[in-house]
PDB file of N, CA and C in Angstrom:
ATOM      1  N   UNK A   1      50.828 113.425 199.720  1.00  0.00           N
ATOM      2  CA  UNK A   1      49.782 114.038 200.512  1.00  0.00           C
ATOM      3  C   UNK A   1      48.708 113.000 200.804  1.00  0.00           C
ATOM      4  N   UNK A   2      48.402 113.198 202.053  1.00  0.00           N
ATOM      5  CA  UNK A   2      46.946 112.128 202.411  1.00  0.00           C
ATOM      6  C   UNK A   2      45.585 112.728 201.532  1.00  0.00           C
ATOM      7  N   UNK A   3      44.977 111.935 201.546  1.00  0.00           N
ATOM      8  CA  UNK A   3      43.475 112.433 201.287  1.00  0.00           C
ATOM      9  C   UNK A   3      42.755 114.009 201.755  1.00  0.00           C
ATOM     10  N   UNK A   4      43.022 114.419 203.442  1.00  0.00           N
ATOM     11  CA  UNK A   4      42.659 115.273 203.207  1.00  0.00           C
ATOM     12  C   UNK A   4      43.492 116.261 203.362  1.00  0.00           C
ATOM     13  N   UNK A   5      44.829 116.071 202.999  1.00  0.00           N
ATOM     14  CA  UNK A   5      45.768 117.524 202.292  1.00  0.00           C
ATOM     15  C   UNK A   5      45.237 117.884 200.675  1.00  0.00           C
ATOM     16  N   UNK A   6      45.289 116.659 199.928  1.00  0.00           N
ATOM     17  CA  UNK A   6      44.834 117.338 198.782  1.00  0.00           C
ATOM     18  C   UNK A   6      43.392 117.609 198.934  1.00  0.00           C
ATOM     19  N   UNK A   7      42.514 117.676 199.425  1.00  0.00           N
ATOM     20  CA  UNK A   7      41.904 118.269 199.914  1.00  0.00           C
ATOM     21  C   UNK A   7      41.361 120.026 200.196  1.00  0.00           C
ATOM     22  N   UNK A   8      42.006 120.041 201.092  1.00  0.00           N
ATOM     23  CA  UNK A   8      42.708 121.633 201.509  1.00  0.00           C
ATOM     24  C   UNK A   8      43.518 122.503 200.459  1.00  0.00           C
ATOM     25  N   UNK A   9      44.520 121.587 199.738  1.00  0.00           N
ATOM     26  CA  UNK A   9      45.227 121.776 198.530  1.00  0.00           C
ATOM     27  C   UNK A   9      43.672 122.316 197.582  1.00  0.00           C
ATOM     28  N   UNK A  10      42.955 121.653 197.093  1.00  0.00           N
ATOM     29  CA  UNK A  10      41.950 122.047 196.147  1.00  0.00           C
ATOM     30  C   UNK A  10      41.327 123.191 196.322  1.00  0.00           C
ATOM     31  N   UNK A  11      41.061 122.940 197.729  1.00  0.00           N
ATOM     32  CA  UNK A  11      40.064 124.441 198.464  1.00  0.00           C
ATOM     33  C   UNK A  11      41.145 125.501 198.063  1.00  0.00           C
ATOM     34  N   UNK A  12      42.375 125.755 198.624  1.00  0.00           N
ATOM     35  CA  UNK A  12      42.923 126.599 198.463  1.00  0.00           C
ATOM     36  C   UNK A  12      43.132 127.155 197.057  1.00  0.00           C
ATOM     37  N   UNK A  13      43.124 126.116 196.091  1.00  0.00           N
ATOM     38  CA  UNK A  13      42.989 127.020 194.382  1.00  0.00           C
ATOM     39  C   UNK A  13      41.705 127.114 194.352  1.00  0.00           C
ATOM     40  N   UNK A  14      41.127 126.815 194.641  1.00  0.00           N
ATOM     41  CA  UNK A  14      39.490 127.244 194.241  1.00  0.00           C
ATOM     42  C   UNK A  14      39.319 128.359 195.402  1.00  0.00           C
ATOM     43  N   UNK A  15      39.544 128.695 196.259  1.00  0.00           N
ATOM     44  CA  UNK A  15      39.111 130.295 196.623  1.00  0.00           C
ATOM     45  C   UNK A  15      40.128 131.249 196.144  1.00  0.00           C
ATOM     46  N   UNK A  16      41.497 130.824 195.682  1.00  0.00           N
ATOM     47  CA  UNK A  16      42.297 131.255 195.362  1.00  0.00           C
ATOM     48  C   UNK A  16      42.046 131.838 193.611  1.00  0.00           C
ATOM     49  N   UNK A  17      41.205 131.069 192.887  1.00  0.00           N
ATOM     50  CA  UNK A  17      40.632 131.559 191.569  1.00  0.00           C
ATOM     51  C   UNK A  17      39.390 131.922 192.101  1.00  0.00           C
ATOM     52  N   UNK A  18      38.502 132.251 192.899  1.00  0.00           N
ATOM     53  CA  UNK A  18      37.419 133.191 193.377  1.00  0.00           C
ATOM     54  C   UNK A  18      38.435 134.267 193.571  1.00  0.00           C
ATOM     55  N   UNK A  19      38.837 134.767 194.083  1.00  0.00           N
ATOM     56  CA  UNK A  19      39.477 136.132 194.744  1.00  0.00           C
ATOM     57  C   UNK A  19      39.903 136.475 193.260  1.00  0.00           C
ATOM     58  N   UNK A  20      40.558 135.790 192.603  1.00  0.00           N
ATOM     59  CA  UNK A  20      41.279 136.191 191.039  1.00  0.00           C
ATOM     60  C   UNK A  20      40.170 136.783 190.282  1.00  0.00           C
ATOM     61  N   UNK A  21      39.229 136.058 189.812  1.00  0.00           N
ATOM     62  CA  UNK A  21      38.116 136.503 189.515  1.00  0.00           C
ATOM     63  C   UNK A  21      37.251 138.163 189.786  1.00  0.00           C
ATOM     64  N   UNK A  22      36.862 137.727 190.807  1.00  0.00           N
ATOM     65  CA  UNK A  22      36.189 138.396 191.909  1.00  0.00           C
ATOM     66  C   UNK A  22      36.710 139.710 191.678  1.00  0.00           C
ATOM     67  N   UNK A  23      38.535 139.802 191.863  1.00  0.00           N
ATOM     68  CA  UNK A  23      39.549 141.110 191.869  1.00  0.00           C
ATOM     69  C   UNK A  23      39.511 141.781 190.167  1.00  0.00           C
ATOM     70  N   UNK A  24      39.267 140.772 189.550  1.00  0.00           N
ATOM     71  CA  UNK A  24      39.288 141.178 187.784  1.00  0.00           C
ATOM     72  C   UNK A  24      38.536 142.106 187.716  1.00  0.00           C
ATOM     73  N   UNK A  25      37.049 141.067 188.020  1.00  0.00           N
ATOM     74  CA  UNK A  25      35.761 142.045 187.696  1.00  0.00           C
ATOM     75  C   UNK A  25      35.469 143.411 188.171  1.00  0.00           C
ATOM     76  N   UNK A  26      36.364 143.778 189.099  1.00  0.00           N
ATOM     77  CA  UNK A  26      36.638 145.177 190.157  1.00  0.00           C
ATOM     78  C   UNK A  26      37.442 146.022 188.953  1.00  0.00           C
ATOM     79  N   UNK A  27      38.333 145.653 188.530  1.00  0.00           N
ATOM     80  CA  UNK A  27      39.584 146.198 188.316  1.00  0.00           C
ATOM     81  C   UNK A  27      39.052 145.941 186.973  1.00  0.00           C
ATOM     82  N   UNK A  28      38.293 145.481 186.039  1.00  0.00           N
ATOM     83  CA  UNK A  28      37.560 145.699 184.931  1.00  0.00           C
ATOM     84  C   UNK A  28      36.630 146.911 184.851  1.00  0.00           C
ATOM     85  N   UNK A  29      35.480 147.074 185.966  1.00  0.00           N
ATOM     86  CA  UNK A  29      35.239 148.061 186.064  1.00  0.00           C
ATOM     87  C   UNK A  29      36.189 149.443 186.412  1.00  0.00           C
ATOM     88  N   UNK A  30      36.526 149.607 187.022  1.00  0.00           N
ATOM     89  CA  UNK A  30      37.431 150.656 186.955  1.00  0.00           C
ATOM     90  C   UNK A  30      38.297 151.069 185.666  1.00  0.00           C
ATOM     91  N   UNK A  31      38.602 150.083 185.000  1.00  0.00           N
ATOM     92  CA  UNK A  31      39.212 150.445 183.574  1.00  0.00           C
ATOM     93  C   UNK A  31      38.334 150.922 182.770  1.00  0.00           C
ATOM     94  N   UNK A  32      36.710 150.372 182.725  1.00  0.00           N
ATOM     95  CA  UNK A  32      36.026 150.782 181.809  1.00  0.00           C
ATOM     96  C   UNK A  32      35.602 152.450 181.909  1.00  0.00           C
ATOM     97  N   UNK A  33      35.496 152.403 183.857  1.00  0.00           N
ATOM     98  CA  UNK A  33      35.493 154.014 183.990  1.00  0.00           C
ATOM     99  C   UNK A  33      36.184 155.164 183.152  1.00  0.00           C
ATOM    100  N   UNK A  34      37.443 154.709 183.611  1.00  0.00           N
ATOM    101  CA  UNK A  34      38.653 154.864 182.996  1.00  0.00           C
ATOM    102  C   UNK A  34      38.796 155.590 182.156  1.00  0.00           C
ATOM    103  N   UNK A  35      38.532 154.268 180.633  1.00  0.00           N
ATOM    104  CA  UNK A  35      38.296 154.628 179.463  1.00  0.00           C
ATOM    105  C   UNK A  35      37.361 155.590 179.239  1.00  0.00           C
ATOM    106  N   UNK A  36      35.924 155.212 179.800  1.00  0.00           N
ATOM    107  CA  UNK A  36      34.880 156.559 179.690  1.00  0.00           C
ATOM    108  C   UNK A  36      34.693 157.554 179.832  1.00  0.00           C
ATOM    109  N   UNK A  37      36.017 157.843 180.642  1.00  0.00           N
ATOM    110  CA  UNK A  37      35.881 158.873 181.305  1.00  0.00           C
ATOM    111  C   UNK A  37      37.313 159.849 180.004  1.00  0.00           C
ATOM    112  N   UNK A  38      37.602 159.472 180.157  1.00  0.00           N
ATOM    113  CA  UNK A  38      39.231 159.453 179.082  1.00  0.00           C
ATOM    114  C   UNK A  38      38.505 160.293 177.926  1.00  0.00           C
ATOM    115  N   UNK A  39      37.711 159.563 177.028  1.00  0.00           N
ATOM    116  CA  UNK A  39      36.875 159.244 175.878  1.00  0.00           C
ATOM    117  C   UNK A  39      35.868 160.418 176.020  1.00  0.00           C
ATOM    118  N   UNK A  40      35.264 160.961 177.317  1.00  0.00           N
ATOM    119  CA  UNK A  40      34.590 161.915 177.217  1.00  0.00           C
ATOM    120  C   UNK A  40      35.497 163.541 177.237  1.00  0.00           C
ATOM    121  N   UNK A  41      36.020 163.514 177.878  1.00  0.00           N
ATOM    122  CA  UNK A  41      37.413 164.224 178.430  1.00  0.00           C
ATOM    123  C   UNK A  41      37.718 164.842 176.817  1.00  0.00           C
ATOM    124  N   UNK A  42      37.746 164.025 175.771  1.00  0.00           N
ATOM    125  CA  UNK A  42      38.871 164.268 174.700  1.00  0.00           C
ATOM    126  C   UNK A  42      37.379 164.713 173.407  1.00  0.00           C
ATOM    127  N   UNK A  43      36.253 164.373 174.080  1.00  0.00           N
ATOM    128  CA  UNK A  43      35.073 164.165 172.872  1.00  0.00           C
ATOM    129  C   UNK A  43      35.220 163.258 171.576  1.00  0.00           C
ATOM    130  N   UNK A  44      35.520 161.796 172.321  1.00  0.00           N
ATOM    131  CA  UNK A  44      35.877 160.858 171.521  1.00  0.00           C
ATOM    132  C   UNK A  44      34.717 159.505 171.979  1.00  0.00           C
ATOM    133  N   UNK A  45      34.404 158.759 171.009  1.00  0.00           N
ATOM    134  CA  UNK A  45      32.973 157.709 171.790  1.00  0.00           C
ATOM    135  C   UNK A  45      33.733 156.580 171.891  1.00  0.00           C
ATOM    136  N   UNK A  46      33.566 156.104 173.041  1.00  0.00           N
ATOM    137  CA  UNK A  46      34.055 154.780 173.352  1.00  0.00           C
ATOM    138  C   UNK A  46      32.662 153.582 172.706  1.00  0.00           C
ATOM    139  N   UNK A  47      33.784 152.897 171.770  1.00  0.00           N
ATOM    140  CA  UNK A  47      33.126 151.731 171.270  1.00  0.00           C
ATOM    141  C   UNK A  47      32.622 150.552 171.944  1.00  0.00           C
ATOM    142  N   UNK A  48      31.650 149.926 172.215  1.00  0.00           N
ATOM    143  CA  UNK A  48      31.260 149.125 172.469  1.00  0.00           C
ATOM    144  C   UNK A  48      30.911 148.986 174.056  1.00  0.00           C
ATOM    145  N   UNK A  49      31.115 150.321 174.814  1.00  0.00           N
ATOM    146  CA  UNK A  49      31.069 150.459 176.361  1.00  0.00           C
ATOM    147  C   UNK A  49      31.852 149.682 177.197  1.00  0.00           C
ATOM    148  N   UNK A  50      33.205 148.968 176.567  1.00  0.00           N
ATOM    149  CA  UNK A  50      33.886 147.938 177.342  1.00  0.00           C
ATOM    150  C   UNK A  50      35.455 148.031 176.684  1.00  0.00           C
ATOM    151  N   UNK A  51      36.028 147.333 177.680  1.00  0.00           N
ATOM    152  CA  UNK A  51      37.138 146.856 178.241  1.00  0.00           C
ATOM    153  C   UNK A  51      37.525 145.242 177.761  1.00  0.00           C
ATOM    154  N   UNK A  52      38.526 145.479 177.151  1.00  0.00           N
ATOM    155  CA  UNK A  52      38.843 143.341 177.482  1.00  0.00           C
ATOM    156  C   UNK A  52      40.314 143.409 177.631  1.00  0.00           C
ATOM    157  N   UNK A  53      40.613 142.468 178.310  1.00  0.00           N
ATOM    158  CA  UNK A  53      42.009 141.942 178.934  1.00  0.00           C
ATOM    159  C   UNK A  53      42.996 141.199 177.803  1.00  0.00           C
ATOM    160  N   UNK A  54      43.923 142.186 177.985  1.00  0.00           N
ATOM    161  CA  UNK A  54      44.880 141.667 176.785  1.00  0.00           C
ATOM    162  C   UNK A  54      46.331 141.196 177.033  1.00  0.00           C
ATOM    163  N   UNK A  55      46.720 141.192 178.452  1.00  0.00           N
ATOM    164  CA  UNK A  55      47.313 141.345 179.537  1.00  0.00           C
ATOM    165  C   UNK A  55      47.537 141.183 180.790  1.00  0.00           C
ATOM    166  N   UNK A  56      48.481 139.900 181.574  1.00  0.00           N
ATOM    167  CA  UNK A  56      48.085 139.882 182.943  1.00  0.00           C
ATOM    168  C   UNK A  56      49.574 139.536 183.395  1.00  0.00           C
ATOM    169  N   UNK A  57      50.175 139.746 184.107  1.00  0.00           N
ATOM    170  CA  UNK A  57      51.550 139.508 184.654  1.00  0.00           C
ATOM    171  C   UNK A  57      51.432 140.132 185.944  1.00  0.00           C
ATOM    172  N   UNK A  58      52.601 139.755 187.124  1.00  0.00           N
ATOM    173  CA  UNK A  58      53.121 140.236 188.291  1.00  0.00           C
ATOM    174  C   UNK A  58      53.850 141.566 187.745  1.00  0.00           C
ATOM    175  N   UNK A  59      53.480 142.514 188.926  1.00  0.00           N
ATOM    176  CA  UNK A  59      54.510 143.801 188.906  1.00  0.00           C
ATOM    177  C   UNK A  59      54.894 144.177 189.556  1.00  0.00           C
ATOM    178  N   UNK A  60      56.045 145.391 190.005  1.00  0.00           N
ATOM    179  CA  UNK A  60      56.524 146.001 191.336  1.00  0.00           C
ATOM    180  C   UNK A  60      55.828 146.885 191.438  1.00  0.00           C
ATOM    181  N   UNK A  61      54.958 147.414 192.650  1.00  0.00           N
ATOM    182  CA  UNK A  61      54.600 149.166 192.263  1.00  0.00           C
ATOM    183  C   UNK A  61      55.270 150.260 193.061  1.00  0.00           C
ATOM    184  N   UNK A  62      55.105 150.861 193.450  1.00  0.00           N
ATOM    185  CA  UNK A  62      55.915 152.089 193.836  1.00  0.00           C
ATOM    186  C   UNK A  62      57.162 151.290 195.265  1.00  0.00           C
ATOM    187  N   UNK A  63      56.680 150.912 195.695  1.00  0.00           N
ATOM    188  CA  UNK A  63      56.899 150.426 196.914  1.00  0.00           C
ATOM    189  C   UNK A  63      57.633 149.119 197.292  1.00  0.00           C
ATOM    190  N   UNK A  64      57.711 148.839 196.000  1.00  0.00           N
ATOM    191  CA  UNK A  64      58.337 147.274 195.752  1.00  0.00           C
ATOM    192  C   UNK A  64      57.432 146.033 195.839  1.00  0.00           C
ATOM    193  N   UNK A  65      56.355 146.240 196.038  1.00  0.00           N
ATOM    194  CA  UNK A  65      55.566 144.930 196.369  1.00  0.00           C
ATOM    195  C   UNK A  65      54.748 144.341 195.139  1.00  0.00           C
ATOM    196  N   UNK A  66      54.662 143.341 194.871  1.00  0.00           N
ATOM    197  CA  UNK A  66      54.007 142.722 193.859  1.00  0.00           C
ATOM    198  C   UNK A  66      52.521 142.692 193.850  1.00  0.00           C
ATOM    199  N   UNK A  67      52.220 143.336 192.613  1.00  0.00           N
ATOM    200  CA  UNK A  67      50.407 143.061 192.315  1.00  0.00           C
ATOM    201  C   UNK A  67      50.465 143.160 190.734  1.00  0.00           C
ATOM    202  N   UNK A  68      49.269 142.727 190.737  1.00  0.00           N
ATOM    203  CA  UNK A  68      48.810 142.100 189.327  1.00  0.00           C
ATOM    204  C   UNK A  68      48.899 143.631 188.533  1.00  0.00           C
ATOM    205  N   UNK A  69      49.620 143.258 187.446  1.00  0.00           N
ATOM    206  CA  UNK A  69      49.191 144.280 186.411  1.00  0.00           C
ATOM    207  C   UNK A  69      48.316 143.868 185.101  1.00  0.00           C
ATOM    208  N   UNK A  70      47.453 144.542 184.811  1.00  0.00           N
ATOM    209  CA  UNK A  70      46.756 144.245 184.022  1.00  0.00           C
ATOM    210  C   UNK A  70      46.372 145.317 182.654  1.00  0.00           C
ATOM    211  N   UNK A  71      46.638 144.890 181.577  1.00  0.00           N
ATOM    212  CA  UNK A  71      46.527 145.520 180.392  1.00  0.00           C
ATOM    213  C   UNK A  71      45.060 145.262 179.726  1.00  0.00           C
ATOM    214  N   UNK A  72      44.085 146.458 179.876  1.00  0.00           N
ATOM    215  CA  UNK A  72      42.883 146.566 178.866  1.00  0.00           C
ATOM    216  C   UNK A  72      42.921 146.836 177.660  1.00  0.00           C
ATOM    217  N   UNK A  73      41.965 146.416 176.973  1.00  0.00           N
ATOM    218  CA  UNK A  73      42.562 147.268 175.300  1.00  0.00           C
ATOM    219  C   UNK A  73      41.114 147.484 175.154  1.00  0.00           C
ATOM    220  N   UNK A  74      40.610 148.862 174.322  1.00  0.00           N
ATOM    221  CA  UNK A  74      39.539 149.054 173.874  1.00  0.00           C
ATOM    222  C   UNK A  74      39.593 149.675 172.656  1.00  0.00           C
ATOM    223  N   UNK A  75      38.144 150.303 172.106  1.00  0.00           N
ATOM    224  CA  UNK A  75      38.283 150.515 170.945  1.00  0.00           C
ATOM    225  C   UNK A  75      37.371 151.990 171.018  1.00  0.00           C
ATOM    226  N   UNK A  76      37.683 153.431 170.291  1.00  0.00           N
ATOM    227  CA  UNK A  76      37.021 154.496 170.067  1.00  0.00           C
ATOM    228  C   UNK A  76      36.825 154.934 169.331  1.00  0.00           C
ATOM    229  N   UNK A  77      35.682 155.890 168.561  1.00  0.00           N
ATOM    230  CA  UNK A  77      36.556 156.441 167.895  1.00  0.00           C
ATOM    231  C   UNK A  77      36.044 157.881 168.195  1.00  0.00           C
ATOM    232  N   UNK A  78      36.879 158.547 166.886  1.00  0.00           N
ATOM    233  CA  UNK A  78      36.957 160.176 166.854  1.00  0.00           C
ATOM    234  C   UNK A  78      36.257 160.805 165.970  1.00  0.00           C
ATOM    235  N   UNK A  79      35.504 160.046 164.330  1.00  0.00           N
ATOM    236  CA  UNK A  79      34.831 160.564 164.052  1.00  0.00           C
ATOM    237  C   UNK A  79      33.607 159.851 163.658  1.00  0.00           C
ATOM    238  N   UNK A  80      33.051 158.910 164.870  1.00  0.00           N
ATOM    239  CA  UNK A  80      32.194 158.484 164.344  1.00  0.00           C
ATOM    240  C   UNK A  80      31.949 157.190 163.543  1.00  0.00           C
ATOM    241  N   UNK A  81      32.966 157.341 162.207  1.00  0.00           N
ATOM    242  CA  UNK A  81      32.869 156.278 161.177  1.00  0.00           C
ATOM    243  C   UNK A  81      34.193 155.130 161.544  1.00  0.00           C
ATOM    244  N   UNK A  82      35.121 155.127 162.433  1.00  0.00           N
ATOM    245  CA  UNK A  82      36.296 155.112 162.390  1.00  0.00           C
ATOM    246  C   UNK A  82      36.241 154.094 164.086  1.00  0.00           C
ATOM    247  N   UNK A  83      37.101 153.220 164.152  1.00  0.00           N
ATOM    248  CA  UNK A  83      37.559 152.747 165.213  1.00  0.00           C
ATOM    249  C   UNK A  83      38.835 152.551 165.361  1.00  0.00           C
ATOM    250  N   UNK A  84      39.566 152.807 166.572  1.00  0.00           N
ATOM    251  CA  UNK A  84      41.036 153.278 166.822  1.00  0.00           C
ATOM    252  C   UNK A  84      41.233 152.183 168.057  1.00  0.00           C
ATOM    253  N   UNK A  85      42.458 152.320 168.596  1.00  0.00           N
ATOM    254  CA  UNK A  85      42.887 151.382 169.573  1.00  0.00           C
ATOM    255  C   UNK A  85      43.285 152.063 170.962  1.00  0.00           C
ATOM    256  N   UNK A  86      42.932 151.716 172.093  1.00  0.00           N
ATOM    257  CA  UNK A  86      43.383 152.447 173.172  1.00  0.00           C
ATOM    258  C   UNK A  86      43.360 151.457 174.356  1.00  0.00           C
ATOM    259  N   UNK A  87      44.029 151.523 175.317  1.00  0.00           N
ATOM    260  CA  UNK A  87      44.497 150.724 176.549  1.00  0.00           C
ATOM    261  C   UNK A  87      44.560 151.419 177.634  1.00  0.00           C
ATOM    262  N   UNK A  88      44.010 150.848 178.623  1.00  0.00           N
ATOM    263  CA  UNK A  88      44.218 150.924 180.145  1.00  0.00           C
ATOM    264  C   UNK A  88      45.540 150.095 180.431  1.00  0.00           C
ATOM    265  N   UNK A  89      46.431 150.909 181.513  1.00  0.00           N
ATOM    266  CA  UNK A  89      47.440 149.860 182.197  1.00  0.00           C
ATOM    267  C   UNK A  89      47.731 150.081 183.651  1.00  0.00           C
ATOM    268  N   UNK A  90      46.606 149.146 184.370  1.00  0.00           N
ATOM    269  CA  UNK A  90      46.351 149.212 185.775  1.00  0.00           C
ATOM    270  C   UNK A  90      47.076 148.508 186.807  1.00  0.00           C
ATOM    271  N   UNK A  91      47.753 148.506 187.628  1.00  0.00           N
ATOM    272  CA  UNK A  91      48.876 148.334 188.560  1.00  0.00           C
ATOM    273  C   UNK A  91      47.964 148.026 190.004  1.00  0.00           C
ATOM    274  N   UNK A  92      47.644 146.802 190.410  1.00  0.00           N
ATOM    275  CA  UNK A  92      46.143 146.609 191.451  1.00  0.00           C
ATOM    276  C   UNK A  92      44.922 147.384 190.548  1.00  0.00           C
ATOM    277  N   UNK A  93      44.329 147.925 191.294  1.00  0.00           N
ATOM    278  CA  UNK A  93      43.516 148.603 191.334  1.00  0.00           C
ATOM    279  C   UNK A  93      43.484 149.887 190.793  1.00  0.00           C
ATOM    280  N   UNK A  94      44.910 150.493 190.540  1.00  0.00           N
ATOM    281  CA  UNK A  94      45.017 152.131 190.285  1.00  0.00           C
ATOM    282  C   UNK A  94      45.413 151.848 188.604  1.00  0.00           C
ATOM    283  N   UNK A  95      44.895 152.913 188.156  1.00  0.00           N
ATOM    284  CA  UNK A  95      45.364 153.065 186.921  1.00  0.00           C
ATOM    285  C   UNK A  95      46.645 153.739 186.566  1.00  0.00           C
ATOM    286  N   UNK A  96      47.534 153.049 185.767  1.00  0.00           N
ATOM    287  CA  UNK A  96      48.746 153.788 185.822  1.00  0.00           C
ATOM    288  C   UNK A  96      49.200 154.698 184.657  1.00  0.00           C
ATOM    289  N   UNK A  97      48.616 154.235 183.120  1.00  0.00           N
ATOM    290  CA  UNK A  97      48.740 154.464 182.055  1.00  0.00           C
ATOM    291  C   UNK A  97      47.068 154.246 181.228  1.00  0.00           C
ATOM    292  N   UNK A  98      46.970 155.623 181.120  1.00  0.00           N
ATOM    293  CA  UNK A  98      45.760 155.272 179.944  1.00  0.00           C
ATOM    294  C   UNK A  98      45.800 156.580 178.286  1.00  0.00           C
ATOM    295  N   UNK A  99      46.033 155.216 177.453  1.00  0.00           N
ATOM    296  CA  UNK A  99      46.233 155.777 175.939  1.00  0.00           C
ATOM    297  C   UNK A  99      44.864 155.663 175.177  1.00  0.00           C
ATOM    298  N   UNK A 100      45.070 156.776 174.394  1.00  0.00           N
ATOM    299  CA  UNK A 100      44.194 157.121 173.652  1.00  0.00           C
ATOM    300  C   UNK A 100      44.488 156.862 172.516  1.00  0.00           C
ATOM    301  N   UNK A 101      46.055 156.706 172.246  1.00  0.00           N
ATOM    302  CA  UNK A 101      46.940 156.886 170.538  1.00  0.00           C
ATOM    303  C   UNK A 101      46.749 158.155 170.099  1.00  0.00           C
ATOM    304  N   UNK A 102      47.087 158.092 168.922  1.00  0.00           N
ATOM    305  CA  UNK A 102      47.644 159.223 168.488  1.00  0.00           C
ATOM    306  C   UNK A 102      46.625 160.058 167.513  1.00  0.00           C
ATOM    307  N   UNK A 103      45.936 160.861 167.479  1.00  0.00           N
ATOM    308  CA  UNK A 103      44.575 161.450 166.607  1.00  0.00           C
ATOM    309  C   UNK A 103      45.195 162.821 166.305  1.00  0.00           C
ATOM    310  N   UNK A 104      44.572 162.937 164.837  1.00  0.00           N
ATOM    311  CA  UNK A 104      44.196 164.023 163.843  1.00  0.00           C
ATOM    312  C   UNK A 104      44.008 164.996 164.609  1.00  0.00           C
ATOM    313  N   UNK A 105      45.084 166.722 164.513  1.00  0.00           N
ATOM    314  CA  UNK A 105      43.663 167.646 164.760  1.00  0.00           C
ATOM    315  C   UNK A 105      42.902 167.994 163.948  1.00  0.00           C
ATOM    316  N   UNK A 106      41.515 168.609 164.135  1.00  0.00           N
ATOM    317  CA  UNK A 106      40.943 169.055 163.210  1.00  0.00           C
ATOM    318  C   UNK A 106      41.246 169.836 161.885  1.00  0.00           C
ATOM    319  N   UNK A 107      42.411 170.790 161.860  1.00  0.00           N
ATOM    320  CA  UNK A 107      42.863 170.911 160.549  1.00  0.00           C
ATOM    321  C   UNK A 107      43.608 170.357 160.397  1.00  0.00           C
ATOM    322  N   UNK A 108      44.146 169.185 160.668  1.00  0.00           N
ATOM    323  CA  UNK A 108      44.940 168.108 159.990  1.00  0.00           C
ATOM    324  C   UNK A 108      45.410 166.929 159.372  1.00  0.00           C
ATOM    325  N   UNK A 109      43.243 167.022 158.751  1.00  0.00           N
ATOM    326  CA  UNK A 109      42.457 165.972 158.664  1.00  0.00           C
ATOM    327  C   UNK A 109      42.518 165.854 157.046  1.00  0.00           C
ATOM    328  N   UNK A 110      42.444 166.758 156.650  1.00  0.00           N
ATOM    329  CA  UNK A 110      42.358 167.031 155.109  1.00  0.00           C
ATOM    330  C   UNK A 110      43.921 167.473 154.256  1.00  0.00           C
ATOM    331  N   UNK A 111      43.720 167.053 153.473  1.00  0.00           N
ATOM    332  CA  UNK A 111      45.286 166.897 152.781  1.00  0.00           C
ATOM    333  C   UNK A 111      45.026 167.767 152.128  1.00  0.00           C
ATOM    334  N   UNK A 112      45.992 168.550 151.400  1.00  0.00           N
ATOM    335  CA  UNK A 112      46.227 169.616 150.258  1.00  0.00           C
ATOM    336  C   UNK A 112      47.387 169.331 149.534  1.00  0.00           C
TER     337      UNK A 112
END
């Protein structure tokens, strides 16, 4: 490549990791919704008000076309004293899978 292909070459990963970025922080929020929304839904407190990325690969989605899938993992809990594990698993922008794991019912908290 001449001088100014790599050039153009550079520009192109550098707006190319802006858009990556840029698309995270979207699709971060929306997971955290997500979760909050999940977490209120069940009367469970989402720990720490966030989301982190535990997870990033190409996927097919309905349609055959490739977009980023991305795996959140957070933390809740159910009574307060206790923190549990739960994940967003978002396909672009849409959420496709969101776990809570597996919780106690209330009488099935105490042993006899």
């Amino acid at each position: 490549m001449e001088g100014g292909g790599w050039e153009l070459f550079g520009l192109v990963v550098l707006a190319g990791g802006a858009w990556l970025w840029l698309d995270s922080l979207k699709a971060r929020d929306i997971g955290i919704a997500a979760a909050r929304t999940a977490c209120l839904s069940e009367d469970l407190q989402l720990l720490d008000d966030t989301v982190a990325i535990s997870r990033l690969r190409l996927a097919r989605n309905d349609d055959g076309r490739l977009q980023l899938q991305r795996v959140y993992a957070f933390e809740y809990s159910d009574t307060g004293d206790n923190r549990r594990n739960g994940s967003v698993v978002m396909l672009g922008r849409r959420v496709v899978v969101l776990n809570v794991g597996l919780r106690l019912l209330p009488s099935e908290r105490t042993l006899h």
